[in-house]
Every structure is written in structure tokens, then in C-alpha cells.
N, C-alpha and C. Protein backbone atom coordinates (compact mmCIF):
# COMPACT_ATOMS: atom_id res chain seq x y z
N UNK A 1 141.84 86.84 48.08
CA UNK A 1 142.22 88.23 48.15
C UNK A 1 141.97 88.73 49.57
N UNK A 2 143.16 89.67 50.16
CA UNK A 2 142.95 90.13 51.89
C UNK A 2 142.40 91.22 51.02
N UNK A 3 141.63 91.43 52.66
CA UNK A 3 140.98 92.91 52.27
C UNK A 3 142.36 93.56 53.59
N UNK A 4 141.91 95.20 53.70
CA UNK A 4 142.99 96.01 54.50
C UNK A 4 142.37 95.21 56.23
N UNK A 5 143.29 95.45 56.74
CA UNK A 5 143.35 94.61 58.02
C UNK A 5 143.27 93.36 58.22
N UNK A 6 143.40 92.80 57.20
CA UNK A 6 143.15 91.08 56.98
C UNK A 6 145.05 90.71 57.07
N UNK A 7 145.05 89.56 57.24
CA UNK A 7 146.46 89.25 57.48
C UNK A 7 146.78 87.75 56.58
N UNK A 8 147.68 87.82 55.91
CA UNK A 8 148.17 86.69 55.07
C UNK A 8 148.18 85.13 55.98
N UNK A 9 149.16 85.84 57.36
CA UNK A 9 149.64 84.57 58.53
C UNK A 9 148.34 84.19 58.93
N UNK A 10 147.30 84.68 59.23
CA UNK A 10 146.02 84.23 59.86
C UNK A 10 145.30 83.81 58.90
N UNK A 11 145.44 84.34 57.30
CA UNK A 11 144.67 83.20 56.56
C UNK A 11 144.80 81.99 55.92
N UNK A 12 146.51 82.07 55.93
CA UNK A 12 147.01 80.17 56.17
C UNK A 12 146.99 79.54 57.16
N UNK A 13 147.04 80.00 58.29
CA UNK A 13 146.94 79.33 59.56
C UNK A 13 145.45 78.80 59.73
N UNK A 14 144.26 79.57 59.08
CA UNK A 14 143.08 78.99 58.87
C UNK A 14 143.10 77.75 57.99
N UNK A 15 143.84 78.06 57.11
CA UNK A 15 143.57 77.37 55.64
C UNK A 15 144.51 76.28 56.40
N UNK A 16 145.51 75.92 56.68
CA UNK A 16 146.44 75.31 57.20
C UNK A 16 145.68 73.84 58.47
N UNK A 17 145.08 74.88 58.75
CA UNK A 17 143.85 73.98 60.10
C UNK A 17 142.73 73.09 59.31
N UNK A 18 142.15 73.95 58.38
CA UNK A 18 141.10 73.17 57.72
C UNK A 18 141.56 71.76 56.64
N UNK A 19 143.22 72.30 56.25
CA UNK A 19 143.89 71.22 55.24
C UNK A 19 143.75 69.49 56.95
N UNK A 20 144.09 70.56 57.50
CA UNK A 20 144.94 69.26 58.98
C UNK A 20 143.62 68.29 58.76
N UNK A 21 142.47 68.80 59.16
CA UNK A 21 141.50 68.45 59.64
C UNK A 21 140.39 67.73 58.70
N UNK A 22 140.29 68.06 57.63
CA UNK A 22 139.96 67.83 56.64
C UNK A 22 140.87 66.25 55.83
N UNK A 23 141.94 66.13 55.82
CA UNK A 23 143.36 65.61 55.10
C UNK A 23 143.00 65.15 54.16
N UNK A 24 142.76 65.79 53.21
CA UNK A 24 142.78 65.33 51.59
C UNK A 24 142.68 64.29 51.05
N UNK A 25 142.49 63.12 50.38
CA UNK A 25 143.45 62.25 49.74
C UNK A 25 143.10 62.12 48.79
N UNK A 26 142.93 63.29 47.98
CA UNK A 26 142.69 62.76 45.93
C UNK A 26 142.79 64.58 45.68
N UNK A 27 142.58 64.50 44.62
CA UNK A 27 142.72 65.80 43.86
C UNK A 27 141.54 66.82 44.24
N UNK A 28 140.54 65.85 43.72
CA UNK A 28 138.94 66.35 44.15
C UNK A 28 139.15 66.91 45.46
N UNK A 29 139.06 66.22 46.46
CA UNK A 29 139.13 66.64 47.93
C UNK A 29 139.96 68.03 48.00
N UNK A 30 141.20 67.64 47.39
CA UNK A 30 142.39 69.29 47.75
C UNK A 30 140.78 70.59 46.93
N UNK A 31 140.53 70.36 46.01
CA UNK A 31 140.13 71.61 45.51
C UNK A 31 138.85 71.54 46.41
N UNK A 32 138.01 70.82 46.98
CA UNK A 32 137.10 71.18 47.94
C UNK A 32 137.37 71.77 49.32
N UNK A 33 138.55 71.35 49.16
CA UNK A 33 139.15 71.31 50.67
C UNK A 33 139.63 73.17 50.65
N UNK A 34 139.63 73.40 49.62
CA UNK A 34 140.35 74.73 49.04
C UNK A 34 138.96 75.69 49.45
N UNK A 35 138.02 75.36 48.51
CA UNK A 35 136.82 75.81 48.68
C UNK A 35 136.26 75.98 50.03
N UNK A 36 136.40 75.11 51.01
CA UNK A 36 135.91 75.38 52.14
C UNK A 36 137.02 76.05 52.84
N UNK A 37 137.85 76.05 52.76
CA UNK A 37 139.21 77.26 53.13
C UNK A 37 138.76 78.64 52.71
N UNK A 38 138.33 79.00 51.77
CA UNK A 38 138.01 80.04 51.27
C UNK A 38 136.60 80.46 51.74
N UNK A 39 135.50 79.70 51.95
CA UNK A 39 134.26 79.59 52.79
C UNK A 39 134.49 80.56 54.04
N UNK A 40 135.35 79.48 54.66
CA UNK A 40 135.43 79.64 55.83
C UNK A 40 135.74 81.28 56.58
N UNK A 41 137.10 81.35 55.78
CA UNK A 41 137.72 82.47 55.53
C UNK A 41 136.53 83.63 55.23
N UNK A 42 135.70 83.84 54.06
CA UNK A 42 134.65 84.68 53.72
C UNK A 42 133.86 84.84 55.24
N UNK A 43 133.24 83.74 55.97
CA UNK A 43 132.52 84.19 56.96
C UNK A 43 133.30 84.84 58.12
N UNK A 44 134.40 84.09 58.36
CA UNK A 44 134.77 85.23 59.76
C UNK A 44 134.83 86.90 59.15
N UNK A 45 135.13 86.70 57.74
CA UNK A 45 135.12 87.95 56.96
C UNK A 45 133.75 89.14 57.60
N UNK A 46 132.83 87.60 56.81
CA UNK A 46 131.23 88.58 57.27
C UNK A 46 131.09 89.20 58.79
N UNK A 47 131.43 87.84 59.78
CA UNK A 47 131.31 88.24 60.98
C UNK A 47 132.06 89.60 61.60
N UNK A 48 133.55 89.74 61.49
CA UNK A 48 133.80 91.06 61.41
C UNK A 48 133.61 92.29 60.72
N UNK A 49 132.86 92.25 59.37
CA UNK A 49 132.50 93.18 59.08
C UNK A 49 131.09 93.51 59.14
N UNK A 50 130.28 92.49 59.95
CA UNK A 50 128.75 92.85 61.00
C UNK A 50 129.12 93.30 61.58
N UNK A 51 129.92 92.99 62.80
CA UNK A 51 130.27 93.75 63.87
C UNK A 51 130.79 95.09 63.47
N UNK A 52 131.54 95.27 62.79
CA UNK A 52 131.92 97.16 62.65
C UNK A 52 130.74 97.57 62.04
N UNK A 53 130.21 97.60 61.18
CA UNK A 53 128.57 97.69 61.10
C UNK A 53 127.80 98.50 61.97
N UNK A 54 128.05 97.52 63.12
CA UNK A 54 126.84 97.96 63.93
C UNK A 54 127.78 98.53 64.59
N UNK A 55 129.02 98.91 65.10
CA UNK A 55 129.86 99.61 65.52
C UNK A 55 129.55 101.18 64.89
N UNK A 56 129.52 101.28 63.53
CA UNK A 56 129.30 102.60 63.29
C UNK A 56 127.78 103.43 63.11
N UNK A 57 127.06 101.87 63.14
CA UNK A 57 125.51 102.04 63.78
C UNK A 57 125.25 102.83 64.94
N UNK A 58 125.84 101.76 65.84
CA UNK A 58 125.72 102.36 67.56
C UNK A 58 125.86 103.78 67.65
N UNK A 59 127.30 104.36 66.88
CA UNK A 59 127.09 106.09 66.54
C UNK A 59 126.30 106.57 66.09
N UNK A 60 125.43 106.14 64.98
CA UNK A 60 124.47 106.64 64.31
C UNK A 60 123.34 106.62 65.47
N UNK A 61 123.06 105.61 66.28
CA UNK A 61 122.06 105.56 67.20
C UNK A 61 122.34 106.63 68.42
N UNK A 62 123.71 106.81 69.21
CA UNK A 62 123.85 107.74 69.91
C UNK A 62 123.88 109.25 69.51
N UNK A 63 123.52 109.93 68.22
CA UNK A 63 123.63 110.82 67.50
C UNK A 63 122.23 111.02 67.46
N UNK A 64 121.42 110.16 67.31
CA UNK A 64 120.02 110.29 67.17
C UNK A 64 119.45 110.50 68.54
N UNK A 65 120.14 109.67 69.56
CA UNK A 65 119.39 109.91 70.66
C UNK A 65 119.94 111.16 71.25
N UNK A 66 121.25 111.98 70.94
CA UNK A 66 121.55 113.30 71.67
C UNK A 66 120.84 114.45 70.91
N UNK A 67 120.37 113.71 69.79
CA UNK A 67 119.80 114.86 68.49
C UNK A 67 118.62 115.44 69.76
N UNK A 68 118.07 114.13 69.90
CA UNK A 68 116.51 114.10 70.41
C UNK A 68 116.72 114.83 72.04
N UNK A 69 117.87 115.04 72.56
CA UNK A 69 117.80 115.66 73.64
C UNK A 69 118.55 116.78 73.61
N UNK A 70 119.19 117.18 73.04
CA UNK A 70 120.11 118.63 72.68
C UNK A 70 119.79 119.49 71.99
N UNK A 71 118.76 118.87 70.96
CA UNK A 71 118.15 119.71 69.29
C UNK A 71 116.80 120.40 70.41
N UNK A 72 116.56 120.32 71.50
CA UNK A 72 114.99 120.93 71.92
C UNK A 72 115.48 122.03 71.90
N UNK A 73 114.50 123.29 71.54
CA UNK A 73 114.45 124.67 71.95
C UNK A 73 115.56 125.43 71.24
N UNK A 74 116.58 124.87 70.28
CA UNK A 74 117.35 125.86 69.45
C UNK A 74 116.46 126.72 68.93
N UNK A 75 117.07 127.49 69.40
CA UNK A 75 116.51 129.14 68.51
C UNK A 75 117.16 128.54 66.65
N UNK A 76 116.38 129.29 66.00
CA UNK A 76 116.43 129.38 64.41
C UNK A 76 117.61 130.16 64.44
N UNK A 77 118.42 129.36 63.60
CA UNK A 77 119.58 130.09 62.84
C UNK A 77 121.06 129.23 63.56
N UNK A 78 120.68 128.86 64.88
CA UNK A 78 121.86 127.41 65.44
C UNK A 78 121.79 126.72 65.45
N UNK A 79 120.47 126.13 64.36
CA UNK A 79 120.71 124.57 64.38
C UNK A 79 121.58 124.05 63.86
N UNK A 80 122.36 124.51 62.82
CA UNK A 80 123.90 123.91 62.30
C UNK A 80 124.64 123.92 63.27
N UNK A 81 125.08 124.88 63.71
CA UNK A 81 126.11 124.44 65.07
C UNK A 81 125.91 123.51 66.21
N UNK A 82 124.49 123.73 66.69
CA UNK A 82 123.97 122.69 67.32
C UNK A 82 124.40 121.05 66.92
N UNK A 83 124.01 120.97 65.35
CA UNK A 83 124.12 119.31 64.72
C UNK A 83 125.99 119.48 64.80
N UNK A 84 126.29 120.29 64.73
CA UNK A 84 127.62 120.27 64.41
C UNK A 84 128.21 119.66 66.21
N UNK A 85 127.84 120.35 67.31
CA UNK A 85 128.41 119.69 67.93
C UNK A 85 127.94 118.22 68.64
N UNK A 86 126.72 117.97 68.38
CA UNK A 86 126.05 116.79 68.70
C UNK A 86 126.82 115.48 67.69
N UNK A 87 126.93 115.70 66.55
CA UNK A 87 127.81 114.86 66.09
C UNK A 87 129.73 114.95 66.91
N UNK A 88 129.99 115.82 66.42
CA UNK A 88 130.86 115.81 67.96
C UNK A 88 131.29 114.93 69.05
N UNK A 89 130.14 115.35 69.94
CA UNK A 89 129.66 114.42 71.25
C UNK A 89 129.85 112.93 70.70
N UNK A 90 128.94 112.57 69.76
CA UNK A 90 128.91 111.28 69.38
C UNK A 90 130.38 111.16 68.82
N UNK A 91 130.91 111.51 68.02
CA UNK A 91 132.24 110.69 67.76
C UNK A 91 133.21 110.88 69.29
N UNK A 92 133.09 111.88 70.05
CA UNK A 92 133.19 111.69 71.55
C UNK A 92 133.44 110.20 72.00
N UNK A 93 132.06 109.95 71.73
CA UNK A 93 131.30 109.08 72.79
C UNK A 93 132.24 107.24 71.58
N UNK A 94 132.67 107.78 70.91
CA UNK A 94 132.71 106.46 69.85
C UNK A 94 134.54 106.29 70.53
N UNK A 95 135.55 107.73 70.37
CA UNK A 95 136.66 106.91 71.13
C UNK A 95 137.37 107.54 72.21
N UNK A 96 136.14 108.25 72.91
CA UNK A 96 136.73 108.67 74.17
C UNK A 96 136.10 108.28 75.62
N UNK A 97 136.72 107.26 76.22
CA UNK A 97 136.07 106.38 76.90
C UNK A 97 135.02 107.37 78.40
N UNK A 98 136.15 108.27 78.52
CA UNK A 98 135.38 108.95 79.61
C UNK A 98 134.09 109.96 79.31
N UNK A 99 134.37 110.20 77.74
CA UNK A 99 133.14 110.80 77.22
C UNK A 99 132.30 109.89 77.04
N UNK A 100 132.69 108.79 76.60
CA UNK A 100 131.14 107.47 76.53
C UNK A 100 130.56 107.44 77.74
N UNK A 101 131.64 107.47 79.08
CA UNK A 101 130.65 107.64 80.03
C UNK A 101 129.49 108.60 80.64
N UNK A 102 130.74 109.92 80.55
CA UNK A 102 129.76 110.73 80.43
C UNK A 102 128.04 110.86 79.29
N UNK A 103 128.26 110.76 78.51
CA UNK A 103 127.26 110.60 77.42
C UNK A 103 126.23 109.78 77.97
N UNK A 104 126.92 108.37 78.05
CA UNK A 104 126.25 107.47 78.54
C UNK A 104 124.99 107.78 79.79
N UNK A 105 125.91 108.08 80.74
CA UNK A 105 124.92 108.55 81.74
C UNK A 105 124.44 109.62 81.59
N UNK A 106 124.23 110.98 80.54
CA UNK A 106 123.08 111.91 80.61
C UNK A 106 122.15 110.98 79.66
N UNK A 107 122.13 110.17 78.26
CA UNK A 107 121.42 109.65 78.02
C UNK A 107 120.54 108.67 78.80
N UNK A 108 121.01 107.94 80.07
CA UNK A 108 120.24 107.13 80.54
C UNK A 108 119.18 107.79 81.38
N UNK A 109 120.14 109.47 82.18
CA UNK A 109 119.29 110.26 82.77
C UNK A 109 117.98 110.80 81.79
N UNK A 110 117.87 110.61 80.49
CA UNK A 110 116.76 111.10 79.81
C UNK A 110 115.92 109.77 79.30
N UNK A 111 116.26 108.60 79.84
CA UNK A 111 115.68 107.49 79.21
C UNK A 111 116.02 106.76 78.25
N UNK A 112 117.68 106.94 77.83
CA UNK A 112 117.97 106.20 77.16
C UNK A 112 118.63 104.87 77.92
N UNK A 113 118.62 103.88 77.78
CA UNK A 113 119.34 102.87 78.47
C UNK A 113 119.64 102.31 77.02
N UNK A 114 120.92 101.23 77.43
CA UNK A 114 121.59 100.37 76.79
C UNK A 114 120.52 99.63 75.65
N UNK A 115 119.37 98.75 76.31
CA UNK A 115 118.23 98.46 75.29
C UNK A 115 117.75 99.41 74.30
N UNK A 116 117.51 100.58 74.82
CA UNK A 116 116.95 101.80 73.96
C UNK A 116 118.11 101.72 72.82
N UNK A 117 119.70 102.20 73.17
CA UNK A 117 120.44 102.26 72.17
C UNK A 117 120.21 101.11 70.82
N UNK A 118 120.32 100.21 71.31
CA UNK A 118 120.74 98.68 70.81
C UNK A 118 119.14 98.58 69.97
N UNK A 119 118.39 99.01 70.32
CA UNK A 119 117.12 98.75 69.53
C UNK A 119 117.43 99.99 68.28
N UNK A 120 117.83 101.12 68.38
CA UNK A 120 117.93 102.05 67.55
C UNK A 120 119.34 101.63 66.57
N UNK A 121 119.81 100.80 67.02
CA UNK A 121 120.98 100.66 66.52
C UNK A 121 120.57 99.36 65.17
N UNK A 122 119.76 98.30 65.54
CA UNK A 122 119.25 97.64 64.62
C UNK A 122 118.37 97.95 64.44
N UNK A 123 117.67 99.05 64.22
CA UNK A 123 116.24 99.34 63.32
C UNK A 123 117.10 100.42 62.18
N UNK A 124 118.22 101.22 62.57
CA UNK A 124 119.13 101.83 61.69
C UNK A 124 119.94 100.92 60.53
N UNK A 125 120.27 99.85 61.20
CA UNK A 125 121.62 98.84 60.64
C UNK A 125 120.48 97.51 60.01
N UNK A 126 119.27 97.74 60.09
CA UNK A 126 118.68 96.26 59.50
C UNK A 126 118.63 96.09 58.03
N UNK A 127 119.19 97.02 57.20
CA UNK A 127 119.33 96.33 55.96
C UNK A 127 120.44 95.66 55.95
N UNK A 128 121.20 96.76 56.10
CA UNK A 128 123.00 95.90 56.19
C UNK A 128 123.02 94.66 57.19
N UNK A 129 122.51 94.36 58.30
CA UNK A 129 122.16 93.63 59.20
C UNK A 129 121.94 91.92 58.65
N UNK A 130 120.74 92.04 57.57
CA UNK A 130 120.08 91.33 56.96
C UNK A 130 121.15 90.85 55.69
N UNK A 131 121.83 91.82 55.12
CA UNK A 131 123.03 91.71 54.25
C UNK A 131 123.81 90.66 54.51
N UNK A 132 124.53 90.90 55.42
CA UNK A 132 125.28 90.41 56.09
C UNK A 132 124.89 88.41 56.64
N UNK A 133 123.81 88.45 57.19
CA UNK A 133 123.33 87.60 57.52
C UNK A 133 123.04 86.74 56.23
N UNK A 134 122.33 86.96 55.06
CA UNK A 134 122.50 86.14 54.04
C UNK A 134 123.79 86.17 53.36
N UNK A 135 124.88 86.29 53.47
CA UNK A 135 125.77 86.05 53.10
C UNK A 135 126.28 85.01 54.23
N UNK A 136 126.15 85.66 55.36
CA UNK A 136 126.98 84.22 56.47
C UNK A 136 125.85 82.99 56.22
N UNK A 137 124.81 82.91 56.01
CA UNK A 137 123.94 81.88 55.68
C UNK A 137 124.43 81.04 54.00
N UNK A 138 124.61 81.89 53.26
CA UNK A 138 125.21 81.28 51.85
C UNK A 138 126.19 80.50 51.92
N UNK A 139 126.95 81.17 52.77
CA UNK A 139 128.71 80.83 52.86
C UNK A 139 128.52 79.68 53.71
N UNK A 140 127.85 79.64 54.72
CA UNK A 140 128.05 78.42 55.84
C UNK A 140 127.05 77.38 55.25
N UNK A 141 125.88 77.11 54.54
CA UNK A 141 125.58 76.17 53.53
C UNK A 141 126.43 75.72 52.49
N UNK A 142 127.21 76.35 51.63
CA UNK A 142 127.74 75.79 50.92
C UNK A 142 129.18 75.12 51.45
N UNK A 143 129.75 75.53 52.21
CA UNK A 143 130.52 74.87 53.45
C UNK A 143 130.33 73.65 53.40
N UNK A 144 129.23 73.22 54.67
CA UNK A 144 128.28 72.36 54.67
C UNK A 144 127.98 71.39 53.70
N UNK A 145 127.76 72.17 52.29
CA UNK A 145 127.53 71.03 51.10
C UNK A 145 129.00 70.28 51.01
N UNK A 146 130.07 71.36 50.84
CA UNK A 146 130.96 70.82 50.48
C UNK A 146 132.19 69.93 51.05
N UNK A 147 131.33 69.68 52.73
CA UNK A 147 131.72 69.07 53.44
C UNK A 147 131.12 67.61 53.91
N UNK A 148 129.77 67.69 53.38
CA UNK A 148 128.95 66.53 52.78
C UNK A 148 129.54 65.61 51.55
N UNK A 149 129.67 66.37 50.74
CA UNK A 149 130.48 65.93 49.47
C UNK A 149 131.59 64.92 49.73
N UNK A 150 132.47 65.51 50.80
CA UNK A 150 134.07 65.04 50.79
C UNK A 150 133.48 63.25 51.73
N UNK A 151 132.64 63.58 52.68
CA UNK A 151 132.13 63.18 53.83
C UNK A 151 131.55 61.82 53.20
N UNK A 152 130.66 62.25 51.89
CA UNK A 152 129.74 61.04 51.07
C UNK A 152 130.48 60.38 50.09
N UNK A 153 131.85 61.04 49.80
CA UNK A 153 132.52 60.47 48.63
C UNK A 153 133.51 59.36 49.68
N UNK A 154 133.42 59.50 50.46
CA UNK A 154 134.41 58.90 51.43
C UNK A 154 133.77 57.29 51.30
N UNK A 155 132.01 57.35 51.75
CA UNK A 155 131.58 56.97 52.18
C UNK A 155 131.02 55.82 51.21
N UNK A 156 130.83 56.33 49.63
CA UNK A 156 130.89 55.26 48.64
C UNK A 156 131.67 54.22 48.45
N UNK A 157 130.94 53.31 48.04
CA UNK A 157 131.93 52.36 47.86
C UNK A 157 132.10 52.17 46.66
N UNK A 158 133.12 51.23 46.22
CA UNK A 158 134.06 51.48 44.51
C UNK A 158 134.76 52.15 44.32
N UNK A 159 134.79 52.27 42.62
CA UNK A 159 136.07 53.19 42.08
C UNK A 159 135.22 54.65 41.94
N UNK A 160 134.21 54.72 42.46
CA UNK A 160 133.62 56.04 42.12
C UNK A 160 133.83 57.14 43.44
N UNK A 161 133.89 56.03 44.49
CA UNK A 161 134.04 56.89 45.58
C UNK A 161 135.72 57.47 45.86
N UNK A 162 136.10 58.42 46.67
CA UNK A 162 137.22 59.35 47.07
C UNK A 162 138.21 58.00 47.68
N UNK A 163 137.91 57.26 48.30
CA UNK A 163 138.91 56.44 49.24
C UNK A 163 139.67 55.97 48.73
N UNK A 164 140.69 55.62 49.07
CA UNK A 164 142.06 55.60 48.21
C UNK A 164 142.82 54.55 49.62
């Protein structure tokens, strides 16, 4: 199943590479061979959907750090408008390149640097972070097994083993 932005042509052309490379020769093998097509497929899955992750992290982290320098000294009664435009700024800063810069450099002028962000960005994103990561760990072990499998059945000898 594609998810939205996933593409049919790029997931046979995967599946298509792993058949090449892999080359089948029994029944068993095609449906492993299937399985690790589908593996495979799942992790670049994970890997792009870590990365947007922490993509909408990084906002969450630049929101926190303009909170912490824009929110000083509101008088009572603007702090809604205040959060209202600090979120703002931050979606600014997410697709307007000359506002990232700008942003960028009053945050660094207050001590934020790139490390600062990036640390706030995974202490925000470390569950999903961790999510993510045991799933690309599941997926790329069982891979692995099932590339052992094809690898050891090859490797038997007799009528029990894959070779043909």
C-alpha cells in the first residue's frame, strides 16, 4: 500500500532492483524475495518519515526558542497575540528562506546557535525519534533474516536446499 507522496514507479523500480539482484529460483525465494521488497520499501518509508519528523520538530524548537526571547516583559492581556505572532515567525522561518535567515541570526544573536536548535529539536522529537528507530531496526533485521534464509538455503546441500 503507497502512502500520499509515495509513487507506484519508484516502488517497482525498488522491487524490480531487489528481484535483479536477489534472482529467485524456486517459489520459496519469489515470496522472500517479495518480503524483502516490501522490507525494504517500509524503511526508506521510516527514513523519510524521521526526517519530516524532525522537520516539524525543528519548528517546534524554533518556536520555543523565539517564545523564550519575544514572550519577556509582555504586559498581561498580549500574551495571545504575542504567541500568535511568534508562531508566525516560526512558520516564517519553516518556508520563507529570507525569514529563516533573518530569524536565524537574531536567534544566534541571543545564543541560540544551530547546536542549541538541534538539541531542542531531539529532546522535543525523542519519542517519535525512538519510534521510528525501532521500526527501521525491526524492518532491517528481518531483511537480514530473510536474506540469510535465501543465502543458507542456497547453501544446503540436497533436495532440501533452494538450488535448482
Amino acid at each position: 500500500m503507497l502512502l500520499p507522496g509515495e509513487t507506484l514507479a519508484h516502488y517497482q523500480a525498488l522491487r524490480q532492483a531487489i528481484f535483479a539482484d536477489i534472482a529467485p529460483r524456486s517459489a520459496i525465494e519469489w515470496l522472500l524475495a517479495v518480503d524483502i521488497a516490501e522490507l525494504s520499501w517500509e524503511i526508506q518509508r521510516y527514513r523519510v518519515l524521521r526526517h519530516k519528523v524532525l522537520e516539524t520538530y525543528r519548528q517546534k524548537a524554533i518556536e520555543a526558542a523565539l517564545r523564550s526571547i519575544d514572550m519577556v516583559g509582555i504586559a498581561r492581556g498580549f500574551e495571545d497575540e504575542a504567541e500568535y505572532y511568534t508562531l508566525q515567525n516560526a512558520l516564517s522561518w519553516r518556508i520563507d528562506a529570507a525569514a529563516a535567515t533573518e530569524i536565524d541570526t537574531r536567534l544566534a544573536n541571543y545564543g541560540f546557535d544551530q547546536h542549541a536548535i538541534n538539541t531542542e529539536v531531539y529532546v522535543q522529537a525523542r519519542e517519535m525519534f525512538v519510534l521510528f528507530e525501532g521500526l527501521l531496526n525491526a524492518a532491517q533485521t528481518k531483511r537480514m533474516l530473510l536474506l540469510r534464509e535465501i543465502r543458507n538455503a542456497r547453501l544446503a546441500p540436497g533436495p532440501a536446499g533452494l538450488r535448482r
